[in-house]
C-alpha atoms as a PDB file:
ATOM      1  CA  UNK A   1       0.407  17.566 -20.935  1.00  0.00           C
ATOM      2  CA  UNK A   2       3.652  17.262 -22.350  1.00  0.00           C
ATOM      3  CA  UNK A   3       6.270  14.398 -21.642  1.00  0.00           C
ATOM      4  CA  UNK A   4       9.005  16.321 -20.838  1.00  0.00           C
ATOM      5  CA  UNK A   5       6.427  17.892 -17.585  1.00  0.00           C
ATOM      6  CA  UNK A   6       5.511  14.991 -16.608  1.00  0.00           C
ATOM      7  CA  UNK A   7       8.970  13.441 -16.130  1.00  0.00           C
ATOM      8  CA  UNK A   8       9.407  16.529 -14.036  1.00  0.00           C
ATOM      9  CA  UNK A   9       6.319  15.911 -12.124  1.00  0.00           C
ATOM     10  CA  UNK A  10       7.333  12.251 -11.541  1.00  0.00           C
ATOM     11  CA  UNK A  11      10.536  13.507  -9.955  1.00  0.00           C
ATOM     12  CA  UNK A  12       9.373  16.231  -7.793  1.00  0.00           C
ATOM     13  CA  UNK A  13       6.994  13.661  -6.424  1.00  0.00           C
ATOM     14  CA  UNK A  14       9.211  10.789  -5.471  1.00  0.00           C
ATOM     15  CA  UNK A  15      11.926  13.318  -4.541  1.00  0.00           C
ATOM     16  CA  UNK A  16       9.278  14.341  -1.711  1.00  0.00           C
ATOM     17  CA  UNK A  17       8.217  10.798  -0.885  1.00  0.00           C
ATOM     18  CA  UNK A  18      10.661   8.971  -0.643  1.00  0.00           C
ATOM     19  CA  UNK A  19      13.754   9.827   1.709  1.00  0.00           C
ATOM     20  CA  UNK A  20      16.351   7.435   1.039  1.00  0.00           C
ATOM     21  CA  UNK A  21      16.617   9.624  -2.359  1.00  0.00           C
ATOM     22  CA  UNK A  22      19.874  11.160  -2.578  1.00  0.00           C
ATOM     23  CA  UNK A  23      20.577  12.269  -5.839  1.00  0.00           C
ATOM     24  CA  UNK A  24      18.160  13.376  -8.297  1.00  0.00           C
ATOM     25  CA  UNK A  25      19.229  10.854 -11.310  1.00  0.00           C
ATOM     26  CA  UNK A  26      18.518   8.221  -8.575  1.00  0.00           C
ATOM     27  CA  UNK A  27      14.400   8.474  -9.259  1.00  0.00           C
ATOM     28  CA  UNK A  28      15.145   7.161 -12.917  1.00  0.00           C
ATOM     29  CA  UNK A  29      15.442   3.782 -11.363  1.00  0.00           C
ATOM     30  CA  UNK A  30      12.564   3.846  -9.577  1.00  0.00           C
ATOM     31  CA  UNK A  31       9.972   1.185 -10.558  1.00  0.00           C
ATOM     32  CA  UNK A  32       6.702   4.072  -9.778  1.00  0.00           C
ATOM     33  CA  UNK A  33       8.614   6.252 -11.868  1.00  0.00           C
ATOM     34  CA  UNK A  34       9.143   4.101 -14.993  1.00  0.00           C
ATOM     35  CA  UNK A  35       5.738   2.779 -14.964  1.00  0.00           C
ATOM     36  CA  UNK A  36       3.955   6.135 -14.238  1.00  0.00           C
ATOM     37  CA  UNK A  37       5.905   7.163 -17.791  1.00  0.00           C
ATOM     38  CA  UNK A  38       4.124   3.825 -19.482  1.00  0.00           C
ATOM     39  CA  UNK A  39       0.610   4.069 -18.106  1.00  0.00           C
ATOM     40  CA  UNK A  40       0.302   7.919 -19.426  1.00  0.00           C
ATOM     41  CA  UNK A  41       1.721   6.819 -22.621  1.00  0.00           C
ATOM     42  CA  UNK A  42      -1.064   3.594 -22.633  1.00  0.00           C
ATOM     43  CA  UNK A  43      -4.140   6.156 -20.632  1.00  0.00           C
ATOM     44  CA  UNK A  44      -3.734   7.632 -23.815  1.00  0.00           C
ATOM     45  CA  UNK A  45      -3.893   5.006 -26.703  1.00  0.00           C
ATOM     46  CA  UNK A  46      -6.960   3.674 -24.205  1.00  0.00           C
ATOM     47  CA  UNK A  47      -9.104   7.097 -24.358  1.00  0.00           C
ATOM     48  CA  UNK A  48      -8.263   7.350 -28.131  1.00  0.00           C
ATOM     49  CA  UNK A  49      -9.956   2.999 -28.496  1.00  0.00           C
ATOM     50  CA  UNK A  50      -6.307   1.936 -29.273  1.00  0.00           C
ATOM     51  CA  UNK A  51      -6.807  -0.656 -26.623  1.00  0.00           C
ATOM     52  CA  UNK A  52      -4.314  -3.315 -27.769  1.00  0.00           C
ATOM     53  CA  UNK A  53      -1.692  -0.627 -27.783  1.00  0.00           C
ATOM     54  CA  UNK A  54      -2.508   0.678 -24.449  1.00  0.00           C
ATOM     55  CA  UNK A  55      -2.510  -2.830 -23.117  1.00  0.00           C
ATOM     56  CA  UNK A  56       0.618  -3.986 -24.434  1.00  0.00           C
ATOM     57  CA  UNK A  57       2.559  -1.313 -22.892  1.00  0.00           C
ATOM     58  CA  UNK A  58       0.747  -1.528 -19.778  1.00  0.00           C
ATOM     59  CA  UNK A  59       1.937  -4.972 -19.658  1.00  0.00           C
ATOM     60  CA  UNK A  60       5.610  -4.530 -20.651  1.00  0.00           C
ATOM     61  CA  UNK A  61       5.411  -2.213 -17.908  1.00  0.00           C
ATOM     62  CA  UNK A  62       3.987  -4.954 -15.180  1.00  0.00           C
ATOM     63  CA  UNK A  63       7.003  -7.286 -16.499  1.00  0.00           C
ATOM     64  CA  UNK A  64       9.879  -4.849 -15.775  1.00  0.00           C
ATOM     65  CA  UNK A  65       8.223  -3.378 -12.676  1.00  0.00           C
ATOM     66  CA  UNK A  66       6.000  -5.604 -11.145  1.00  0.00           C
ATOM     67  CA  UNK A  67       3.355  -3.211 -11.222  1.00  0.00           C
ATOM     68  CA  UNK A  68       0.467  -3.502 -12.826  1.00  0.00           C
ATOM     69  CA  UNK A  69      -1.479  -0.404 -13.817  1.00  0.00           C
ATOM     70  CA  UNK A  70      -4.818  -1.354 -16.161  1.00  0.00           C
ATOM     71  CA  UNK A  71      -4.193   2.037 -18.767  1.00  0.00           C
ATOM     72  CA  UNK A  72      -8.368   2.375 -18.157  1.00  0.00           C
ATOM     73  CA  UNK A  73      -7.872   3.280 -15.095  1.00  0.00           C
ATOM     74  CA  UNK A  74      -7.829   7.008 -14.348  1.00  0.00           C
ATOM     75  CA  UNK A  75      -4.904   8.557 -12.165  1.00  0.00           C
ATOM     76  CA  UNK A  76      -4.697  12.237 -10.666  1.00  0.00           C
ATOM     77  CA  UNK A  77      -1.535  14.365  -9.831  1.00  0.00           C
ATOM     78  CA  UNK A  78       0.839  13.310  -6.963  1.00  0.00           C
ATOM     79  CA  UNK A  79       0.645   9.717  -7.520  1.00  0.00           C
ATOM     80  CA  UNK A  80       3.343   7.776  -5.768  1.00  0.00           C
ATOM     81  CA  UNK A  81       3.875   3.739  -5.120  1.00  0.00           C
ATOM     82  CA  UNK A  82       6.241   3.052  -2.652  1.00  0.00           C
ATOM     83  CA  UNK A  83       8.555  -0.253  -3.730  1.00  0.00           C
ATOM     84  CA  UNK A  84       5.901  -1.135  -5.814  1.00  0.00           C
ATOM     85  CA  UNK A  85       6.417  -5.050  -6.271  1.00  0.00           C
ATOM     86  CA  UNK A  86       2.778  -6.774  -6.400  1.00  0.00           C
ATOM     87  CA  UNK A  87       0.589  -3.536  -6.899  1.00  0.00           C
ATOM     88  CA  UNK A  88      -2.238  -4.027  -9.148  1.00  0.00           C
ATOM     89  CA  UNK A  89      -4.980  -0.968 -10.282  1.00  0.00           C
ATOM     90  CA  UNK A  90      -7.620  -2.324 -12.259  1.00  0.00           C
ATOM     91  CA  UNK A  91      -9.450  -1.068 -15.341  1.00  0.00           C
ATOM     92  CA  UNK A  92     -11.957   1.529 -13.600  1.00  0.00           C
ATOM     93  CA  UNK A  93     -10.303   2.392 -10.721  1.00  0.00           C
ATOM     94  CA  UNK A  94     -10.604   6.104 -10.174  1.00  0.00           C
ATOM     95  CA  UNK A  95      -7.135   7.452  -8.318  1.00  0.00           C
ATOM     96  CA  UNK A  96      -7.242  11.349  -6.981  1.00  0.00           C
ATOM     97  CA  UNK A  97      -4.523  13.466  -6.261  1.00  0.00           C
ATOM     98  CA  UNK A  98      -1.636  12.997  -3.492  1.00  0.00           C
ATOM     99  CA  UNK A  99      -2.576   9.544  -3.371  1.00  0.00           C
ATOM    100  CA  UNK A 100       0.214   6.829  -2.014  1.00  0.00           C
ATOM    101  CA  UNK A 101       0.506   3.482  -2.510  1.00  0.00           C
ATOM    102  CA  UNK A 102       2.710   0.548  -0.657  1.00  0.00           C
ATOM    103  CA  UNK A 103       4.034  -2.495  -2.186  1.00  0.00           C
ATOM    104  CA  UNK A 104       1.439  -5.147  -3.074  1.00  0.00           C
ATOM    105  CA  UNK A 105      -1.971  -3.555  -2.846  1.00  0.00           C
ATOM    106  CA  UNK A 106      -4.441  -4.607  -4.765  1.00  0.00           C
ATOM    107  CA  UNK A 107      -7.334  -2.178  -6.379  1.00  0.00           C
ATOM    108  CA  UNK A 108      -9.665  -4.608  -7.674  1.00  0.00           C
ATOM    109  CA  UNK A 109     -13.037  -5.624  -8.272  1.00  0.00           C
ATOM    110  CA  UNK A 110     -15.326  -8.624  -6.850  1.00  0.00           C
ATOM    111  CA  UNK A 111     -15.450 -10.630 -10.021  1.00  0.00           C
ATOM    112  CA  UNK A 112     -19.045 -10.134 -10.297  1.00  0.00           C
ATOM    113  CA  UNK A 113     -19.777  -6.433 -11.395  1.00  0.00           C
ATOM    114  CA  UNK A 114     -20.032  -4.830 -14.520  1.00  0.00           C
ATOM    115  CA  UNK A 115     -19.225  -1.305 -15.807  1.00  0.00           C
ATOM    116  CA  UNK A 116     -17.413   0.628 -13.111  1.00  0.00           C
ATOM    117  CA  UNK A 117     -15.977  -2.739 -11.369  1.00  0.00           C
ATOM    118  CA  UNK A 118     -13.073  -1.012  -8.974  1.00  0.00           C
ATOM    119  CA  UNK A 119     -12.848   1.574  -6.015  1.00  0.00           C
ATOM    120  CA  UNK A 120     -12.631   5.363  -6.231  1.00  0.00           C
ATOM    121  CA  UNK A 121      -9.904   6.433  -4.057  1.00  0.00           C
ATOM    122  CA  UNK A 122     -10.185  10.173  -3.140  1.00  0.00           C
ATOM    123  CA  UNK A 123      -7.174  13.023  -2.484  1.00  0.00           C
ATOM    124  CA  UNK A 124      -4.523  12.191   0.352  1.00  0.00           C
ATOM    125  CA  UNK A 125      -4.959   8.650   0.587  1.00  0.00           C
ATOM    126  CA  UNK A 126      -2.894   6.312   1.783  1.00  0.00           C
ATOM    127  CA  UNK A 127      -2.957   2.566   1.225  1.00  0.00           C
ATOM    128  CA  UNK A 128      -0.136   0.943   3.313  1.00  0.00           C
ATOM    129  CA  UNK A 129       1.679  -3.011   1.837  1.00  0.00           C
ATOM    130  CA  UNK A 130      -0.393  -5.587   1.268  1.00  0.00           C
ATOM    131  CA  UNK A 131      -4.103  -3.954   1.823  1.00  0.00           C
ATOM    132  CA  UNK A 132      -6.732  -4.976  -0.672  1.00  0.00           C
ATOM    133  CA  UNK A 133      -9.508  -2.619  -1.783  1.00  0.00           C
ATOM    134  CA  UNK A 134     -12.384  -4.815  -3.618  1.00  0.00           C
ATOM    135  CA  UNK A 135     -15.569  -3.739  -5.091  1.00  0.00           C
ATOM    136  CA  UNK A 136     -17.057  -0.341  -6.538  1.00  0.00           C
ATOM    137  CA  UNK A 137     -16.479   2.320  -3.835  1.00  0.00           C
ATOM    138  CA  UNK A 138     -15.231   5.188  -2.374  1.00  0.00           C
ATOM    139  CA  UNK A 139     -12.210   5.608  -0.183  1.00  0.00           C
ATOM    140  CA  UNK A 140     -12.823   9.327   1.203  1.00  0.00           C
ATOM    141  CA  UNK A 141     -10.212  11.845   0.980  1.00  0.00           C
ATOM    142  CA  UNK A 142      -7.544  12.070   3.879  1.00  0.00           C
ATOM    143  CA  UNK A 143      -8.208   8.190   5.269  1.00  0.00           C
ATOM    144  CA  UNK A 144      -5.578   5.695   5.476  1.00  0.00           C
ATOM    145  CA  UNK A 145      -6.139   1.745   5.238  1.00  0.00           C
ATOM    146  CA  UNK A 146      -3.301  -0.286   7.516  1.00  0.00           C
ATOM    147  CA  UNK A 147      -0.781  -3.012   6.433  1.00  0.00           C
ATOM    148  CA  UNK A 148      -2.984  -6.045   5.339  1.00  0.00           C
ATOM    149  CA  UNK A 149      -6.263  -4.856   5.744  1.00  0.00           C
ATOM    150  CA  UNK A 150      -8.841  -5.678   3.507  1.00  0.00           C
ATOM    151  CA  UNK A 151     -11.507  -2.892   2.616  1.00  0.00           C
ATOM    152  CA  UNK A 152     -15.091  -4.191   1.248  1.00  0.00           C
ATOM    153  CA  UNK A 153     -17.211  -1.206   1.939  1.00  0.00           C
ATOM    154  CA  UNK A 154     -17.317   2.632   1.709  1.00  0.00           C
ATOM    155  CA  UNK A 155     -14.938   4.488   4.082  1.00  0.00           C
ATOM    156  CA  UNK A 156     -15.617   8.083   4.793  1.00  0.00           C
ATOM    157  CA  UNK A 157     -13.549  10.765   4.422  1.00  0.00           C
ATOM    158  CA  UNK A 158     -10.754  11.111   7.518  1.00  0.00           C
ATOM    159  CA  UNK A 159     -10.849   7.793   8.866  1.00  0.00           C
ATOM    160  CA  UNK A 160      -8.246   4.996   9.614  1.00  0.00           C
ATOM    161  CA  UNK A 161      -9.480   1.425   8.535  1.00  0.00           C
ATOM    162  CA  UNK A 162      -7.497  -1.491   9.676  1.00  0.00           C
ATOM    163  CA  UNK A 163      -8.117  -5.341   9.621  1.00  0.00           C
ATOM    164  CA  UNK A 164     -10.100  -8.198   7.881  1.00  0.00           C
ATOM    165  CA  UNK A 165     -12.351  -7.567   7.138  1.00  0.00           C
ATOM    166  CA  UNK A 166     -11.392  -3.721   7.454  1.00  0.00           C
ATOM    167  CA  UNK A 167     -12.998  -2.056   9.969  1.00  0.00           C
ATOM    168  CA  UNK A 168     -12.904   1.975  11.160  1.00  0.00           C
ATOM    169  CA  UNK A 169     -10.940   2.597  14.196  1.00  0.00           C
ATOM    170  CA  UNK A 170     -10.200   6.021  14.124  1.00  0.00           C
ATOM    171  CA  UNK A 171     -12.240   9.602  12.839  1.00  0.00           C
ATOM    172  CA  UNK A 172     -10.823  13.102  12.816  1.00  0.00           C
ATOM    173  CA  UNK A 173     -12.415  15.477  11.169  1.00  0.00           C
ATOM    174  CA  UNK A 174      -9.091  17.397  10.025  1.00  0.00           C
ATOM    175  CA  UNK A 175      -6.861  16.705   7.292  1.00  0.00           C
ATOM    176  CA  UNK A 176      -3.973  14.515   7.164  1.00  0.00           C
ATOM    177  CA  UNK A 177      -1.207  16.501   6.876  1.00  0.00           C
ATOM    178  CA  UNK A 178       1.085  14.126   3.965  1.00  0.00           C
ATOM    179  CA  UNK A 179       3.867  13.898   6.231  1.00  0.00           C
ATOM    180  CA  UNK A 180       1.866  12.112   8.478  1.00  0.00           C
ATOM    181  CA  UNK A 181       0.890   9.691   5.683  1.00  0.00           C
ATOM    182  CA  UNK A 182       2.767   6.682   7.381  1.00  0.00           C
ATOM    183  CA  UNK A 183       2.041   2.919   8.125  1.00  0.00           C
ATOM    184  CA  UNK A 184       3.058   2.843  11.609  1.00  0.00           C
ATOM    185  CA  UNK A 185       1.574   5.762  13.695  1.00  0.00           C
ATOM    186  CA  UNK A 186      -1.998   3.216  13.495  1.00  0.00           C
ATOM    187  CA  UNK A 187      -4.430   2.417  16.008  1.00  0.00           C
ATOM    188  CA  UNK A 188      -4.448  -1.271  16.573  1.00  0.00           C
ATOM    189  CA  UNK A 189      -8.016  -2.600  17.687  1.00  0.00           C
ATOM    190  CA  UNK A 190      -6.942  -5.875  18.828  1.00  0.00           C
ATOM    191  CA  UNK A 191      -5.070  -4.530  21.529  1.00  0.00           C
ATOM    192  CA  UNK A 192      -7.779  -2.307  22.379  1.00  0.00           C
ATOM    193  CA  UNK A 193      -9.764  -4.742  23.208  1.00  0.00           C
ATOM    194  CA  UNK A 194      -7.917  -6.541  25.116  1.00  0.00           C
ATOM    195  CA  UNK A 195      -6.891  -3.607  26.822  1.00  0.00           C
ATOM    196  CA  UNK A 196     -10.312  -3.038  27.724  1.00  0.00           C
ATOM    197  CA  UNK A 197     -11.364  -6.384  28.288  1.00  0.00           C
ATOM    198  CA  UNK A 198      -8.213  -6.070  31.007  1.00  0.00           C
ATOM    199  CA  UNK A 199      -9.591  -3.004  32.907  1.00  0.00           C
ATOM    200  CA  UNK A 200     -13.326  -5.143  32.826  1.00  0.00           C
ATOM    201  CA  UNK A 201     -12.007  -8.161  34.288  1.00  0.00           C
ATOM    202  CA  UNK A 202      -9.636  -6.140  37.348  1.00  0.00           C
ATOM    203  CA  UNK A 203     -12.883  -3.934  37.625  1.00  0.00           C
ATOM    204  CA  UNK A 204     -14.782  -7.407  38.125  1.00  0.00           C
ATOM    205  CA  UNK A 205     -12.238  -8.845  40.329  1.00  0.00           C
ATOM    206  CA  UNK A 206     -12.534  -5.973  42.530  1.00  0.00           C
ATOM    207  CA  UNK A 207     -16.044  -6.301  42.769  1.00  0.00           C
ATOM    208  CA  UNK A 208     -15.971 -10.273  43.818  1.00  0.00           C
ATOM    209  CA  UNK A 209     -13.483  -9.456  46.671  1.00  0.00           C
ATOM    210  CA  UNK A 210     -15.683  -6.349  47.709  1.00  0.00           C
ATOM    211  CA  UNK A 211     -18.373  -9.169  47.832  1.00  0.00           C
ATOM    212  CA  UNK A 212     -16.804 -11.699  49.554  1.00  0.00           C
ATOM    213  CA  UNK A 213     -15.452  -9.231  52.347  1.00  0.00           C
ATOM    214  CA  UNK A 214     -18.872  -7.716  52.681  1.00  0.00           C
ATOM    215  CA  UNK A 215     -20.210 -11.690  52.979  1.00  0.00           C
ATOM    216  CA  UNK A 216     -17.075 -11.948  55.463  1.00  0.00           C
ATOM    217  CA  UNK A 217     -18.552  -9.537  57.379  1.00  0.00           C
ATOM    218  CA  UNK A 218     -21.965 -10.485  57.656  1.00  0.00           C
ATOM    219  CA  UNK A 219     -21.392 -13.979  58.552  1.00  0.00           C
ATOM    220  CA  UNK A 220     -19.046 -12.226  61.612  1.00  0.00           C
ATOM    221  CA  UNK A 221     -22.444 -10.696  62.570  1.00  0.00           C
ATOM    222  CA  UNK A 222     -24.144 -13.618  62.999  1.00  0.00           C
ATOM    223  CA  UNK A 223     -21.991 -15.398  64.485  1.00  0.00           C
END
């Protein structure tokens, strides 16, 4: 694919993803946009063994950004990091298409595997700030991991993960539509369970004064 197309592709994507854009010529000083430009230029020096090459831009690119994009790592169509600052994709991270990232996520690996080290993150993902995806798995299509979570095992496809360690709160067996694709509209689990811990504890209350009116009542009888 030709520079020129993707520089278009780049635009049309942050144009749609971002809406404080307000003028086209605004997206060339986006930090996703300048680095997607460097880590196709480096993918490429990287598939061909130029791997000194490919890694010095990649890291010119990580100084003037503050992202950090490994040029191993292998990135579909539709790719777009919000902010940006802190975001590191390692070397065999797999990314699919319509995939969005937040500031300071972190695609990484344990530190103790070899060969394919980093997660595979499928179409329509969405990572929100500061989540951290470590090991060699799959993040299914159409899930979305919440703000700070950290992800250590396989998440099907359609699910919401959030915490730490993250955990599934939420299936639906639809797709995402993209413009749903936001870090707010989350379940939170913690105040599920309080919630329900709430509705145990009245239920139990209830049940000590039907009790104690029933014992009342029987001690009237005796008397």
């Amino acid at each position: 694919m030709g520079i020129i197309k993707h520089i278009k592709e780049e635009i049309e994507v942050i144009q749609e993803r971002d809406p404080a854009i307000k003028s086209p010529i605004e997206v060339l000083l986006y930090p996703t946009f300048r680095v997607m430009l460097s880590y196709r230029r480096a993918h490429k020096l990287y598939l061909k063994g130029h791997f000194f090459w490919a890694r010095y831009i990649s890291q010119r690119a990580a100084r003037k950004t503050g992202i950090e994009i490994h040029p191993g790592a292998i990135i579909g169509k539709g790719f777009f990091i919000d902010h940006g600052s802190g975001v590191i994709i390692g070397e065999t991270t797999i990314i699919g298409d319509n995939v969005t990232l937040y500031q300071g996520v972190t695609l990484g690996g344990t530190g103790k595997e070899t060969g394919k080290r980093h997660p595979t993150l499928c179409d329509n993902v969405m990572v929100s700030a500061g989540a951290k995806i470590i090991g060699s798995f799959t993040i299914g299509e159409n899930s979305k991991i919440g703000a700070g979570s950290v992800v250590l095992e396989e998440v099907p496809p359609n699910c919401t993960v959030v915490g730490v360690p993250g955990r599934i709160v939420k299936r639906d067996n639809k797709k995402v539509p993209r413009s749903d694709m936001d870090q707010i509209h989350l379940p939170d689990p913690v105040k599920e369970d309080i919630t329900a811990l709430q509705h145990e504890n009245s239920a139990l209350c209830n049940r000590i004064l039907d009790l104690e009116k029933q014992l009342k009542e029987l001690e009237k009888e005796r008397t």
